[in-house]
Protein backbone atom coordinates (compact mmCIF):
# COMPACT_ATOMS: atom_id res chain seq x y z
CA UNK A 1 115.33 104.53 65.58
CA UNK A 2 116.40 106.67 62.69
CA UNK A 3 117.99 110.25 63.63
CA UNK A 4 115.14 111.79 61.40
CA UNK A 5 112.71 110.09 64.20
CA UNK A 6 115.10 111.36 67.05
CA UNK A 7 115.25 114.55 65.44
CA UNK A 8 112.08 114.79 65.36
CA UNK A 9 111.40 113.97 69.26
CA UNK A 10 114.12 116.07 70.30
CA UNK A 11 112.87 118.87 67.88
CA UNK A 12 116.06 119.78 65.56
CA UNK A 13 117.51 118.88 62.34
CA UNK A 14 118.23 115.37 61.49
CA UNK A 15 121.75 116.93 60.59
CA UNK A 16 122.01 117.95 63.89
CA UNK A 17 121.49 114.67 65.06
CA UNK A 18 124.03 113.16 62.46
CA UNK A 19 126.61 115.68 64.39
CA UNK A 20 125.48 114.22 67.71
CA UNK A 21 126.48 110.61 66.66
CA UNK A 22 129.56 111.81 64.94
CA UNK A 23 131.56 113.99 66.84
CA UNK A 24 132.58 113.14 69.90
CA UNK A 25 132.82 116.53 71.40
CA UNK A 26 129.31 117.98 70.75
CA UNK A 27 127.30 118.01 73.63
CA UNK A 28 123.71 118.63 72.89
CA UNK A 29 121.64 121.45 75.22
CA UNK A 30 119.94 119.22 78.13
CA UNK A 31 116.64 119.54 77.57
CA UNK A 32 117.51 117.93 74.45
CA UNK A 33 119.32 115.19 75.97
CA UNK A 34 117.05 114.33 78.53
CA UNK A 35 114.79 114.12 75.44
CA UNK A 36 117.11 111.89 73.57
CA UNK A 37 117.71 109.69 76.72
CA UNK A 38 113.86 108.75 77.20
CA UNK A 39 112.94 108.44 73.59
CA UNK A 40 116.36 106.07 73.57
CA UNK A 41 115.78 104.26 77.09
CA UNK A 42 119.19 105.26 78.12
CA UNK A 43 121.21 106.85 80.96
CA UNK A 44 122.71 110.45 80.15
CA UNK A 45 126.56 109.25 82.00
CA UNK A 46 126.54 106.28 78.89
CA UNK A 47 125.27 108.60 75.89
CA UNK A 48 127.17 111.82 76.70
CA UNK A 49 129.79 110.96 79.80
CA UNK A 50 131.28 114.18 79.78
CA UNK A 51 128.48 116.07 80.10
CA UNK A 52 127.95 114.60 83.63
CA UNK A 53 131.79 114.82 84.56
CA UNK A 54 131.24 118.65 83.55
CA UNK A 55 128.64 119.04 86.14
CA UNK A 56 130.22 116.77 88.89
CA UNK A 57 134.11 117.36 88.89
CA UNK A 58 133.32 120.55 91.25
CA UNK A 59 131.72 121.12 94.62
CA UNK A 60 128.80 119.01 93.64
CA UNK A 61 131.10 115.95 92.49
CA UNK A 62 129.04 114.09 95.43
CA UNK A 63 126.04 114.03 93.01
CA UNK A 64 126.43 110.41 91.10
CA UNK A 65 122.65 111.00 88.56
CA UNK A 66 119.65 112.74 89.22
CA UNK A 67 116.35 111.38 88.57
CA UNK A 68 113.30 113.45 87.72
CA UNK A 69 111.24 111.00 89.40
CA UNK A 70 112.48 107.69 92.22
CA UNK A 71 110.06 105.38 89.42
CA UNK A 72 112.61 107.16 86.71
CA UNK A 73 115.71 105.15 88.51
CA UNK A 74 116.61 101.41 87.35
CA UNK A 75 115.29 98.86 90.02
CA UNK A 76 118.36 97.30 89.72
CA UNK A 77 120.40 100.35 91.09
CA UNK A 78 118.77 99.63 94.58
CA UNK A 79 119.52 95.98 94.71
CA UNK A 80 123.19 96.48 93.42
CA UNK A 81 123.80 99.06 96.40
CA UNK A 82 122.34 96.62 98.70
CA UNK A 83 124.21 93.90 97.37
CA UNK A 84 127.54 96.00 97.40
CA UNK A 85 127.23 96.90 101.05
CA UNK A 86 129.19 95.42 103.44
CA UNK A 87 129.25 97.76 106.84
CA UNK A 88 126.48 99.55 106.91
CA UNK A 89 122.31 100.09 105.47
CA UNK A 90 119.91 102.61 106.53
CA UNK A 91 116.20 102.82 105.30
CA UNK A 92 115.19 105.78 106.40
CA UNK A 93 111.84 106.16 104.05
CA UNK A 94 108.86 106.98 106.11
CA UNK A 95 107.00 103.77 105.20
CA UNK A 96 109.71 101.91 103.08
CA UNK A 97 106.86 100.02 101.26
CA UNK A 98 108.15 100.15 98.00
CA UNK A 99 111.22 98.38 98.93
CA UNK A 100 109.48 95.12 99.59
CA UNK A 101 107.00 95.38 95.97
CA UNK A 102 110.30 96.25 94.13
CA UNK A 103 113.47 94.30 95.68
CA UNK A 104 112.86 90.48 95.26
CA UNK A 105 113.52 88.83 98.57
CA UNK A 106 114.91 91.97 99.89
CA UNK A 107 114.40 89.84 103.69
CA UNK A 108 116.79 87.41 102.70
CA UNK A 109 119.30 89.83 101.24
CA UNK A 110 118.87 91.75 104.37
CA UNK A 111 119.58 88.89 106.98
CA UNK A 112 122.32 88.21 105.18
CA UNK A 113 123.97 90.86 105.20
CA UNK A 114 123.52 91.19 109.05
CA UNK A 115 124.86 87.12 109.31
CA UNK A 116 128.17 89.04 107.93
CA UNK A 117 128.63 92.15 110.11
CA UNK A 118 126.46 95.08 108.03
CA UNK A 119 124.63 96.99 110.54
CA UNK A 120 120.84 97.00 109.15
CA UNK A 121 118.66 100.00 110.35
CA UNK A 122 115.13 100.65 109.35
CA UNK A 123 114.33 104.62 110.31
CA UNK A 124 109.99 104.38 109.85
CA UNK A 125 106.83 107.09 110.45
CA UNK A 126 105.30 106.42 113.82
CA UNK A 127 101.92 105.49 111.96
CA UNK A 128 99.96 106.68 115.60
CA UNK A 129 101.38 110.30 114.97
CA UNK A 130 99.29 112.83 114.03
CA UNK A 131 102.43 113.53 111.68
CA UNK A 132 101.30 110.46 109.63
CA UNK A 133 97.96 111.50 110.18
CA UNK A 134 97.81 115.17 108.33
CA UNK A 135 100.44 113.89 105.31
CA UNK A 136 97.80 110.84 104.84
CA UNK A 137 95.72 113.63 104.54
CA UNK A 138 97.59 115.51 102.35
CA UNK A 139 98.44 112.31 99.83
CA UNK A 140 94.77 111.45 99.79
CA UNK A 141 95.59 107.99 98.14
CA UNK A 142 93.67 104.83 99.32
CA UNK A 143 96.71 103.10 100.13
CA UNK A 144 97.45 105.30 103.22
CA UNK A 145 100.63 105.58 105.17
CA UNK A 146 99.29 103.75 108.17
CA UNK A 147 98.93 100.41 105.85
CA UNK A 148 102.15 100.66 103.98
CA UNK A 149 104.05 100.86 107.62
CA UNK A 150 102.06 97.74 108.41
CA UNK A 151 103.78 96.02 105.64
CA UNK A 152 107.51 96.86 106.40
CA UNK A 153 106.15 96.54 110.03
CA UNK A 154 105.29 92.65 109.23
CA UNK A 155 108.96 92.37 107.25
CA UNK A 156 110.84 93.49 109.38
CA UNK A 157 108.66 90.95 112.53
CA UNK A 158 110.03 88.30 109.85
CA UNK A 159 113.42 89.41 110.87
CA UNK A 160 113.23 89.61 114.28
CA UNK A 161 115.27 86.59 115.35
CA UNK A 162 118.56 88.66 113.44
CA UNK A 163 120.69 90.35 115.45
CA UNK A 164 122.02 93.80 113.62
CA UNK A 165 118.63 94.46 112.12
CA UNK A 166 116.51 97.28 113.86
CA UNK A 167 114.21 99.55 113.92
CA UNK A 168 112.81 102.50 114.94
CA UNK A 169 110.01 105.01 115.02
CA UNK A 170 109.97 109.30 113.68
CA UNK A 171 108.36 111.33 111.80
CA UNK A 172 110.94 114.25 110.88
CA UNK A 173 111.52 112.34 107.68
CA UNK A 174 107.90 112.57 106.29
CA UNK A 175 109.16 114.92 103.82
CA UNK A 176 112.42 113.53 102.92
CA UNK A 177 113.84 109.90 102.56
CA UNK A 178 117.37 109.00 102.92
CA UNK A 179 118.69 105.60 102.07
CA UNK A 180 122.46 104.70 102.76
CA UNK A 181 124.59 102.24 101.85
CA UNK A 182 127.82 102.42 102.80
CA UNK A 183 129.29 105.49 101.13
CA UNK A 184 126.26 105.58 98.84
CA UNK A 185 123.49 106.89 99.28
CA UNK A 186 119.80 108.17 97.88
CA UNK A 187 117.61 110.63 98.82
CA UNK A 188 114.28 111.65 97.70
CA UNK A 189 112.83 114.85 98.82
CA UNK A 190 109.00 114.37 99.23
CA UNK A 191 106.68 117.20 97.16
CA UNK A 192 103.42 118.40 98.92
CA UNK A 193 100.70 116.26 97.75
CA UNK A 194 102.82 113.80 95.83
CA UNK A 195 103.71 109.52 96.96
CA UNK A 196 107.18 108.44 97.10
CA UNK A 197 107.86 107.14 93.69
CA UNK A 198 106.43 110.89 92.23
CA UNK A 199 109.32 112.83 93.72
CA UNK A 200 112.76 113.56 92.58
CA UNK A 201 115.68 111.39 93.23
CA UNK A 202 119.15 111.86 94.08
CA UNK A 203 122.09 109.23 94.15
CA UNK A 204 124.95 110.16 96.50
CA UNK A 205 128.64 109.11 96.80
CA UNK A 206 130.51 110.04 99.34
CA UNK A 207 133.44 112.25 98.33
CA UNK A 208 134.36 114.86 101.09
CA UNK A 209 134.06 115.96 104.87
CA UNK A 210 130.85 117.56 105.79
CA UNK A 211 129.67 117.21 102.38
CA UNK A 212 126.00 116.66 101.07
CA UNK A 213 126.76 112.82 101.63
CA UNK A 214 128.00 114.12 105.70
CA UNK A 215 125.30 116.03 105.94
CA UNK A 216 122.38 113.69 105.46
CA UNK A 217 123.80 111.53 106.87
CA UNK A 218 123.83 113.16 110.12
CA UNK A 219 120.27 114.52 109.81
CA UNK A 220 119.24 110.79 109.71
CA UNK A 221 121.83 109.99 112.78
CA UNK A 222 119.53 113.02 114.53
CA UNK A 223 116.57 111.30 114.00
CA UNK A 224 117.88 108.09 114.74
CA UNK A 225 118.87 109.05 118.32
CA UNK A 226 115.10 110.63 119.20
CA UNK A 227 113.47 108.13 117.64
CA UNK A 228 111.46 105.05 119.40
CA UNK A 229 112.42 101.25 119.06
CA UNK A 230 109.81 99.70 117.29
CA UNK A 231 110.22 96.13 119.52
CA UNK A 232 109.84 97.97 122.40
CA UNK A 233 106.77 99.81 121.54
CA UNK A 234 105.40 97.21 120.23
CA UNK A 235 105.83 95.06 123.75
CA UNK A 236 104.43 98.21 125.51
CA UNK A 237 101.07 98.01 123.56
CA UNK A 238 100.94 94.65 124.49
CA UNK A 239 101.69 94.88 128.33
């Protein structure tokens, strides 16, 4: 790509452009990056580093990238945070579908990295609640809620004979997912009338006491202790 065709994209001078590539220290406004990152497939933190150290060396130095959209975010970032973990990994989507479509052999990586000690929990929607029920409604898609818990429902069944993989059933999450790994973590909060991969994405690192990281984190942990174990409900039905 020439800077004329950047330029043009981003909608200022070629000259301007020229500047961008050769001085160091110019940081161009951000709706022009962001423009300048799409057109070039490219992450802000490579093409202009210290603009993201400007906006994370304060309060908010928890915030690793936002993404305008979870689609927007590298499929590989998910299966190197997986892969990295080595205590702890919390899925606490409402369905978790996408993890399955997007993560090859995400079963395998998951059992094991419970055969070594990481504590594997799997925080889904209750697909009998009328919770699911009115967001179904809501998302009016013809993949519904209900049939993308049946799939990580059927995963995780594949699992069952690993220890330190479990699961359990709540809806307070519906409109916001939290994934952890570790001292990393992502969260997505859900917008009204909009599927998973739609909404905007955060990644976490944990940095601080009672920070945003802290502070997820323990609305998951809330949710987590009222919520209902999936084997056991499941053996219920059946009895």
């Amino acid at each position: 790509m020439t800077e004329a065709q950047l330029a043009g994209l981003c909608g200022v001078d070629a000259k301007t452009v020229g500047r961008w590539i050769t001085e160091p220290n110019r940081i161009p406004h951000a709706r022009h990056r962001w423009v300048a990152c799409e057109a070039l497939r490219e992450e802000e933190q490579n093409l202009w580093p210290t603009a993201i150290r400007s906006i994370t060396n304060g309060p908010n130095r928890e915030l690793v990238q936002v993404y305008p959209y979870r689609s927007a975010a590298p499929a590989s970032l998910w299966r190197s945070l997986v892969t990295k973990s080595r205590r702890e990994l919390v899925f606490a989507g409402y369905t978790n579908y996408f993890l399955w479509l997007e993560q090859a052999n995400l079963g395998g990586a998951l059992r094991r990295k419970a055969q070594t000690g990481c504590r594997v929990r799997f925080l889904i929607g209750d697909p009998d609640s009328p919770v699911t029920a009115a967001r179904e409604t809501e998302e009016d898609v013809p993949l519904t809620l209900s049939t993308r818990i049946a799939v990580t429902l059927a995963e995780l069944d594949k699992l069952r004979d690993v220890s330190g993989i479990e699961g359990r059933f709540e809806t307070g999450h519906v409109n916001l997912s939290v994934f952890r790994f570790d001292d990393e973590m992502i969260v997505t909060p859900i917008l009204a009338r909009r599927v998973g991969h739609d909404s905007p994405m955060m990644h976490l690192r944990r940095c601080q006491t009672d920070g945003m990281f802290d502070r997820f984190a323990a609305h998951v942990e809330e949710l987590w202790q009222r919520g209902r174990d999936i084997r056991e409900v499941a053996e219920n039905a059946q009895a």
